[in-house]
C-alpha atoms as a PDB file:
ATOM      1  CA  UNK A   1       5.549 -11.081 -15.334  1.00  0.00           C
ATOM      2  CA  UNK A   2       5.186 -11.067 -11.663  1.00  0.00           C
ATOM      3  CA  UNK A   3       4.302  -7.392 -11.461  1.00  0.00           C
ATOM      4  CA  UNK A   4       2.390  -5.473 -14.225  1.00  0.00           C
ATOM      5  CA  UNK A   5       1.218  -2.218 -13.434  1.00  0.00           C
ATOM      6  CA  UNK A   6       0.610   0.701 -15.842  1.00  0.00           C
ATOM      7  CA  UNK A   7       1.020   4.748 -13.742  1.00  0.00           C
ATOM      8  CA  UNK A   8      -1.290   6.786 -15.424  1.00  0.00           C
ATOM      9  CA  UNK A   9      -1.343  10.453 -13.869  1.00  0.00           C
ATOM     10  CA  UNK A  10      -4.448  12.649 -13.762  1.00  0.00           C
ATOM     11  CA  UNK A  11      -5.152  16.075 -15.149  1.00  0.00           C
ATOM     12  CA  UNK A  12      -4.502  18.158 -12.230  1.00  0.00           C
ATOM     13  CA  UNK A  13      -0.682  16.952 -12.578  1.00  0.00           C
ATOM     14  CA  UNK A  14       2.031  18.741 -14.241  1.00  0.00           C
ATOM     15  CA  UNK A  15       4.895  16.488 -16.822  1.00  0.00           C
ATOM     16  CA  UNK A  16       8.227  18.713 -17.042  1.00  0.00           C
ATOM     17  CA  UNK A  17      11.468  16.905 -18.347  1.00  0.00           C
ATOM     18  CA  UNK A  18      10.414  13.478 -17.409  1.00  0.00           C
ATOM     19  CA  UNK A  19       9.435  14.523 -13.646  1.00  0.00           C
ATOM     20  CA  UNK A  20       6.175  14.333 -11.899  1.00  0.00           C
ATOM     21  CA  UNK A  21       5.376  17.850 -10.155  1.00  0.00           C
ATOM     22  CA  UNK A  22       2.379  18.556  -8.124  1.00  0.00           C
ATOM     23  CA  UNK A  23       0.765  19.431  -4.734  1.00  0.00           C
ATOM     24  CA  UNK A  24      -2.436  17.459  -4.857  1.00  0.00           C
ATOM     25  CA  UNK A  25      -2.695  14.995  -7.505  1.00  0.00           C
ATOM     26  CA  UNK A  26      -5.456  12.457  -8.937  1.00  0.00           C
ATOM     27  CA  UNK A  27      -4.415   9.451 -10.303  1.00  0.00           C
ATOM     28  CA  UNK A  28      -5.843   6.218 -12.244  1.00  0.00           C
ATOM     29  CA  UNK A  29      -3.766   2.860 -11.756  1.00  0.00           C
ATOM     30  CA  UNK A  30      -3.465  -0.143 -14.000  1.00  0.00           C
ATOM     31  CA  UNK A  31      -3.058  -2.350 -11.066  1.00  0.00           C
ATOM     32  CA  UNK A  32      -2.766  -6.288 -11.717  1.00  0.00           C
ATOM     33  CA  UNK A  33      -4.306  -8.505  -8.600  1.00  0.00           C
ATOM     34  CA  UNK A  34      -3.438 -11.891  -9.495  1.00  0.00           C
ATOM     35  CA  UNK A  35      -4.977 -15.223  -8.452  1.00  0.00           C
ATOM     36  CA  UNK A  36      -3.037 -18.514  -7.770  1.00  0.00           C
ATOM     37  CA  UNK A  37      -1.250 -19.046 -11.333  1.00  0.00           C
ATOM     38  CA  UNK A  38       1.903 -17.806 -13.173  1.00  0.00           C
ATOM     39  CA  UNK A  39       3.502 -14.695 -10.807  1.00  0.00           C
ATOM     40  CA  UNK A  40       1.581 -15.486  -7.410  1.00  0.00           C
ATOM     41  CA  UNK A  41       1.667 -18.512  -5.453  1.00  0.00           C
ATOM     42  CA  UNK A  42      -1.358 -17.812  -3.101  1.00  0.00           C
ATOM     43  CA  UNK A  43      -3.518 -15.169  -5.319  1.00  0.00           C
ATOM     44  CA  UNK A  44      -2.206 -12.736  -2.482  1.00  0.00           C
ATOM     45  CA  UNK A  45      -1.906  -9.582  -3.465  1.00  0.00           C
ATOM     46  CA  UNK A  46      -0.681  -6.237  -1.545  1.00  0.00           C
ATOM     47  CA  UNK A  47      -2.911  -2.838  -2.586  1.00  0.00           C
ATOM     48  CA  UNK A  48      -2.092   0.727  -1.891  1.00  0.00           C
ATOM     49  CA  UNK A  49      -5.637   2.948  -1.546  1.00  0.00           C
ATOM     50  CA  UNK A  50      -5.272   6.486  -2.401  1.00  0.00           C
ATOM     51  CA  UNK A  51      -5.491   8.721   0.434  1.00  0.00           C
ATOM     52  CA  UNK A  52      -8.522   9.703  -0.895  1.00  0.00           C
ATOM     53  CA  UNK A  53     -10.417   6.845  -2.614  1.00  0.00           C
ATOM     54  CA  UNK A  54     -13.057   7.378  -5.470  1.00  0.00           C
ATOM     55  CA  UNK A  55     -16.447   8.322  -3.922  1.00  0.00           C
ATOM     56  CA  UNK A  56     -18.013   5.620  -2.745  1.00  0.00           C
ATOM     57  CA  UNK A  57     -15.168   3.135  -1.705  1.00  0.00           C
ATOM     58  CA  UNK A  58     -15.003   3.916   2.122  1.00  0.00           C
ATOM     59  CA  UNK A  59     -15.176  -0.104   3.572  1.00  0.00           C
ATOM     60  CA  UNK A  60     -13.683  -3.454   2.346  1.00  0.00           C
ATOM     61  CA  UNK A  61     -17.122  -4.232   1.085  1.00  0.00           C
ATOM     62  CA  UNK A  62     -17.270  -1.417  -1.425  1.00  0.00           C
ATOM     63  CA  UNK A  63     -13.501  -2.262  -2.424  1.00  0.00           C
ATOM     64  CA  UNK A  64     -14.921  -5.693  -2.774  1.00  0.00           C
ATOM     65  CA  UNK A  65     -17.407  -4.675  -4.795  1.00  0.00           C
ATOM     66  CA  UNK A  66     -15.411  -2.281  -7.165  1.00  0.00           C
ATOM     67  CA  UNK A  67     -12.860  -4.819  -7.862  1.00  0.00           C
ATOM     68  CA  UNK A  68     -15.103  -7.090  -8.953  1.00  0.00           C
ATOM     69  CA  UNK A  69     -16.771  -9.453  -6.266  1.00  0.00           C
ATOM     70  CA  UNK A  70     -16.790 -12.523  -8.223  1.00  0.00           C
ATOM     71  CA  UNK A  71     -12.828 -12.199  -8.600  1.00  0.00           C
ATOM     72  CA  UNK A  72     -12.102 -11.478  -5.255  1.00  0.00           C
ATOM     73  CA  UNK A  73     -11.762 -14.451  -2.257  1.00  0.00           C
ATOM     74  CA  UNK A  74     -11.186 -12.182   0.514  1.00  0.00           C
ATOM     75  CA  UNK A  75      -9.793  -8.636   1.587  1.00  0.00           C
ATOM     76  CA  UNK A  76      -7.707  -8.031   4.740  1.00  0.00           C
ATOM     77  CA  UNK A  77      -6.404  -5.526   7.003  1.00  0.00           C
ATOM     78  CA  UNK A  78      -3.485  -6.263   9.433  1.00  0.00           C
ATOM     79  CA  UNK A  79      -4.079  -4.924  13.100  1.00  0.00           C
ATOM     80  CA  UNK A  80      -1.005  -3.122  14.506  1.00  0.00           C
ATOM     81  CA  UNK A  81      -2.367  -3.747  18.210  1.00  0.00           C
ATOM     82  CA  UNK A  82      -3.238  -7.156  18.071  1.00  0.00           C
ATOM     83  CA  UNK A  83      -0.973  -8.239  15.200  1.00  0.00           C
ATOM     84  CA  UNK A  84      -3.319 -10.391  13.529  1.00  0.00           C
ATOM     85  CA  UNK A  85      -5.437  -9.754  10.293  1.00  0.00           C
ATOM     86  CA  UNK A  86      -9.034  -8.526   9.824  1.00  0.00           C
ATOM     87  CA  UNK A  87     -10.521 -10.203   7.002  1.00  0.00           C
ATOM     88  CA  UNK A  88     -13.256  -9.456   5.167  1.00  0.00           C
ATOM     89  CA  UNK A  89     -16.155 -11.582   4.250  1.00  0.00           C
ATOM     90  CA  UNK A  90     -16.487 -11.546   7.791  1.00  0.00           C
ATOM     91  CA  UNK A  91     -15.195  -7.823   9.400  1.00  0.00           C
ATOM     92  CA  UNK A  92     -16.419  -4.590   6.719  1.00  0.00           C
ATOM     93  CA  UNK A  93     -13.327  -2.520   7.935  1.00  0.00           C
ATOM     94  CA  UNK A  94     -13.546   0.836   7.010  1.00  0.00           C
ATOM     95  CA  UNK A  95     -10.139   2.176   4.602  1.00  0.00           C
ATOM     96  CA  UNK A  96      -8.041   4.075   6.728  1.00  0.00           C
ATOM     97  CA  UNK A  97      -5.954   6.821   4.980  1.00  0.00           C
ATOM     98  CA  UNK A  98      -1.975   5.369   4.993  1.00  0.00           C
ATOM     99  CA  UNK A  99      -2.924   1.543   5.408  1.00  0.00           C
ATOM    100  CA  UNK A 100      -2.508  -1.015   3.134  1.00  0.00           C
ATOM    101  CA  UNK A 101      -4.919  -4.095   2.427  1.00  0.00           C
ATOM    102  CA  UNK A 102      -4.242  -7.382   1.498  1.00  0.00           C
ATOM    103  CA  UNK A 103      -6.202  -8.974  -1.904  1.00  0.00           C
ATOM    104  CA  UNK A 104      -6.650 -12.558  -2.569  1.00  0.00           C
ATOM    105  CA  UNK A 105      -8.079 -13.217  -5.696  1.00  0.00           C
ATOM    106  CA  UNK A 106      -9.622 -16.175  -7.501  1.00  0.00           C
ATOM    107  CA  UNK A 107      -8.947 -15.474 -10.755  1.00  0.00           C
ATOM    108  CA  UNK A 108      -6.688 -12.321 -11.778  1.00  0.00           C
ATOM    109  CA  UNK A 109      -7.992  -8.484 -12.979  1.00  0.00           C
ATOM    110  CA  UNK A 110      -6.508  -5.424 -13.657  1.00  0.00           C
ATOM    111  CA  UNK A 111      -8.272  -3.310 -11.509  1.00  0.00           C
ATOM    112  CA  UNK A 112      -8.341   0.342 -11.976  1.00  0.00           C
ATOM    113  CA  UNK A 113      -7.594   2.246  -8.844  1.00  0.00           C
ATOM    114  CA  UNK A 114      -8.813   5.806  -9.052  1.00  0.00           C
ATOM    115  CA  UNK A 115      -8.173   8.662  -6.363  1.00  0.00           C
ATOM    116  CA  UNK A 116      -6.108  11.435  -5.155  1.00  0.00           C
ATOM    117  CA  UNK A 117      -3.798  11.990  -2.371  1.00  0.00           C
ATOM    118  CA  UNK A 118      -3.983  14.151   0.754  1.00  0.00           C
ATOM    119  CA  UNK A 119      -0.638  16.113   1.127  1.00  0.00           C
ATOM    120  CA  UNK A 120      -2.133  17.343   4.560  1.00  0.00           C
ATOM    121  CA  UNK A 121      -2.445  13.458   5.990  1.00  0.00           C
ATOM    122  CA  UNK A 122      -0.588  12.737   8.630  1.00  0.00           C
ATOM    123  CA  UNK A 123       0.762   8.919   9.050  1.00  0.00           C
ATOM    124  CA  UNK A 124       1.397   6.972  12.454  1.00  0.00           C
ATOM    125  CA  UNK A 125       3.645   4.787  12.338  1.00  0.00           C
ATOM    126  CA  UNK A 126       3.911   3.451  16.184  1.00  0.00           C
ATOM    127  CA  UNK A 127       6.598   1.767  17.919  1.00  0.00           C
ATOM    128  CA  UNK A 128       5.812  -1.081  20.419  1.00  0.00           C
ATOM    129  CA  UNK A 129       3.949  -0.278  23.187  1.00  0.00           C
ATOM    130  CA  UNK A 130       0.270   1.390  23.402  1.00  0.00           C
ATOM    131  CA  UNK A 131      -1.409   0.690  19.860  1.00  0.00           C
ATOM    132  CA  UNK A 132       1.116  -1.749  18.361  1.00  0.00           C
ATOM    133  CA  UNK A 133       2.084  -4.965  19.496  1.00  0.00           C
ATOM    134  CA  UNK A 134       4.896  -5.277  17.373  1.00  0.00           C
ATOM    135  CA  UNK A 135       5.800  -2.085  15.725  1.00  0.00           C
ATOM    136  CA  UNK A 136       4.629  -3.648  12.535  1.00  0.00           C
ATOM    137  CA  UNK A 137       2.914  -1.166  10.497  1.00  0.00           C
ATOM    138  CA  UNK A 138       1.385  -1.627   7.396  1.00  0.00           C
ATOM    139  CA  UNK A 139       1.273   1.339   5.019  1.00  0.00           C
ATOM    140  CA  UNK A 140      -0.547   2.421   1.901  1.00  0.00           C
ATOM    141  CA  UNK A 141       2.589   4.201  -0.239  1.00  0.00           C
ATOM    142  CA  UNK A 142       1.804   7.598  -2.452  1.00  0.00           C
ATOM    143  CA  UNK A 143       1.785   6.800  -6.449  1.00  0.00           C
ATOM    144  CA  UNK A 144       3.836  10.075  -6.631  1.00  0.00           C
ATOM    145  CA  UNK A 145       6.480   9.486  -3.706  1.00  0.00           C
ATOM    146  CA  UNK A 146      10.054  10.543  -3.865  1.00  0.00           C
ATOM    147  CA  UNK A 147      11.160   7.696  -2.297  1.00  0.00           C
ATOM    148  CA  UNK A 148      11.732   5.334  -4.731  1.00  0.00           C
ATOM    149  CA  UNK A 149      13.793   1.975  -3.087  1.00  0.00           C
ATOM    150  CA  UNK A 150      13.181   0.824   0.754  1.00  0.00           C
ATOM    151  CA  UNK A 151      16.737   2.391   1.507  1.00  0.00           C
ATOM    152  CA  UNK A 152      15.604   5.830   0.417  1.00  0.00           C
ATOM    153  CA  UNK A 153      11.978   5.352   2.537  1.00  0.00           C
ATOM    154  CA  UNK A 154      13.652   4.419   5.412  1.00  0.00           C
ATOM    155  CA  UNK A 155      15.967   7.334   5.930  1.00  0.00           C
ATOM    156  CA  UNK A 156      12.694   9.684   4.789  1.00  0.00           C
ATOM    157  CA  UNK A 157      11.507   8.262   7.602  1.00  0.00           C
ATOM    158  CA  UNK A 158      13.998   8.439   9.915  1.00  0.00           C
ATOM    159  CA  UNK A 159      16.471   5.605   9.445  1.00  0.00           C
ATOM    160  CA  UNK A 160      17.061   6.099  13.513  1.00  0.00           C
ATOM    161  CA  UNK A 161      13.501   5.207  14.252  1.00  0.00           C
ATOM    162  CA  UNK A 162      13.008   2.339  11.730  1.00  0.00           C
ATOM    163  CA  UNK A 163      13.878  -1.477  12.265  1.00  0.00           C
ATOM    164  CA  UNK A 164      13.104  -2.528   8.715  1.00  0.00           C
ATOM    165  CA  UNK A 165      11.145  -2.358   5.630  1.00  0.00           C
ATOM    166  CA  UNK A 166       9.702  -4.782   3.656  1.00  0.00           C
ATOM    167  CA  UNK A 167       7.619  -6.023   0.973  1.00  0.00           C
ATOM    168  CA  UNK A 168       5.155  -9.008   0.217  1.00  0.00           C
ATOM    169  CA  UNK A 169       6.636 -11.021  -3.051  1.00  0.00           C
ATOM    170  CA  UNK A 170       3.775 -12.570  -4.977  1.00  0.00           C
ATOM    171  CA  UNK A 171       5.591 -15.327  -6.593  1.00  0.00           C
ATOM    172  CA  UNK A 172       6.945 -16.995  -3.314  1.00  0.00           C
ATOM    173  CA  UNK A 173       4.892 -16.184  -0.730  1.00  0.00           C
ATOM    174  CA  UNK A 174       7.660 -14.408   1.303  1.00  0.00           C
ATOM    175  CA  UNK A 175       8.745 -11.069   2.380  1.00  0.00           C
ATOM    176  CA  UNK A 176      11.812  -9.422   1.486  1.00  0.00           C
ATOM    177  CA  UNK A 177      13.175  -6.893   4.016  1.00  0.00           C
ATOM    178  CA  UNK A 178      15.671  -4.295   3.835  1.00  0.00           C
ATOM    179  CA  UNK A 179      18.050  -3.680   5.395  1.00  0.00           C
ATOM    180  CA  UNK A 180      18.887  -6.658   3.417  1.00  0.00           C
ATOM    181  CA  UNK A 181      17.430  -6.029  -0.104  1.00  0.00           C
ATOM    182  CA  UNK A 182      17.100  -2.632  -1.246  1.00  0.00           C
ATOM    183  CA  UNK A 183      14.301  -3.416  -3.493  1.00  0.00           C
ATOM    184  CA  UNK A 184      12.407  -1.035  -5.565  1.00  0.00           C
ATOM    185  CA  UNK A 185       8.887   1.016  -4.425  1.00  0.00           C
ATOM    186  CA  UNK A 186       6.204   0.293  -6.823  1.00  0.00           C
ATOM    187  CA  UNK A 187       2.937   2.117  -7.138  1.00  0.00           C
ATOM    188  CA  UNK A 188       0.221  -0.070  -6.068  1.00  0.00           C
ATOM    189  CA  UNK A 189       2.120  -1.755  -3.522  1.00  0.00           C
ATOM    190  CA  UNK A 190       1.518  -1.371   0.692  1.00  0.00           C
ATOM    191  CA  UNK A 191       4.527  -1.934   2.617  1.00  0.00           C
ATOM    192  CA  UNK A 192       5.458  -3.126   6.072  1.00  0.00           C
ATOM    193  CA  UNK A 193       7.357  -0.813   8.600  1.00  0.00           C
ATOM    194  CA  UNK A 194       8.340  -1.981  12.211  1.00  0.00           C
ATOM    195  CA  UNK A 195       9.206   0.882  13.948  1.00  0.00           C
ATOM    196  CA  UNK A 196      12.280   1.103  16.959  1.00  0.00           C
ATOM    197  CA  UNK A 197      10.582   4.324  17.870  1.00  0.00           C
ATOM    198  CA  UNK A 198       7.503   6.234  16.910  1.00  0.00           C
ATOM    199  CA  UNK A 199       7.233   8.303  14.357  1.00  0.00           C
ATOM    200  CA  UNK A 200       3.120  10.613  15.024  1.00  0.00           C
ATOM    201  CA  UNK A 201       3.031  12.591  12.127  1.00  0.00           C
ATOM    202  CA  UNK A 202       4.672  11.015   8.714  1.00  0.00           C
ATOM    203  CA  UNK A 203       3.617  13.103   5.808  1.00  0.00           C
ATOM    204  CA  UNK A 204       5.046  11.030   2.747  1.00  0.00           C
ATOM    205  CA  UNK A 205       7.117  13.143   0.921  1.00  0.00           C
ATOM    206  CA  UNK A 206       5.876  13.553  -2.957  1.00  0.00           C
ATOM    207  CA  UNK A 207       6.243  15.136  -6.193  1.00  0.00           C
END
């Protein structure tokens, strides 16, 4: 399988009829980074960190470490105002609350993610101009978000402010982009979002 990721929900959320309901919730992720092999043609890997990470996970160091240092080749950040990628061995980035890092590993794990969100976060998600060269933004996505497809996150948004969304695609080494594909939202996953205009204060909308 290309994606295999089990959505476990902690104890502080409530389970009515099939839907998720909750203002703050903690979570624990089955989250599969693969290496080069069956499902993933570089061992490149996308990973949403909870808005609030497990104590102790603040850098790409301590990531590093909690995913299992032997497994992992490198972890990046991309850099909206020089759009290029911080990698670490090299750069210990801190984890910024709403960004997404990138995971190459050398041989695969299902790492378990464990956090909660902040419903008070605020997201930037900038525009060309000062702090973004592109309007590329790369963004950590809620477990518990309504939006479930790139159509449906783009008009949360503000479909009047958003160029296009898109996602990295393990087994190719591509991106798909909507409008174009309306692919699915998975949790795990960070997403790109270039921006037309900015957008300050995104607060993902959630369960």
């Amino acid at each position: 399988m290309r994606r295999k990721s089990t959505f476990i929900v902690g104890a502080v959320a409530l389970l009515a009829v099939g839907a998720l309901f909750a203002s703050n919730m903690g979570f624990k992720l089955n989250y599969s980074l693969l290496a080069p092999g069956p499902g993933s043609a570089t061992g490149t890997n996308t990973l949403s960190v909870p808005f609030n990470p497990q104590v102790g996970i603040s850098n790409a160091q301590t990531l590093m470490t909690d995913i299992g240092s032997g497994s992992v080749f490198s972890i990046s950040r991309y850099v909206e105002s020089s759009n290029i990628l911080d990698a670490y061995p090299g750069i210990n980035f801190s984890l910024v609350p709403g960004e997404g890092v990138y995971v190459v590993m050398t041989s695969s794990v299902n790492y378990i993610v464990v956090g909660s969100h902040n419903p008070a976060q605020t997201v930037a998600l900038n525009a060309p101009g000062v702090g973004s060269a592109t309007g590329t933004n790369f963004i950590s996505y809620p477990y518990h978000s309504t939006s479930g497809n790139a159509q449906t996150l783009m008009t949360e948004i503000g479909s009047t402010s958003v160029f296009s969304i898109s996602r990295y695609v393990k087994s190719s080494n591509i991106l798909d982009a909507y409008p174009g594909i309306n692919f699915s939202l998975l949790p795990g996953e960070a997403y790109y979002v270039v921006m037309t205009s900015t957008v300050p204060g995104w607060v993902p909308a959630h369960y």
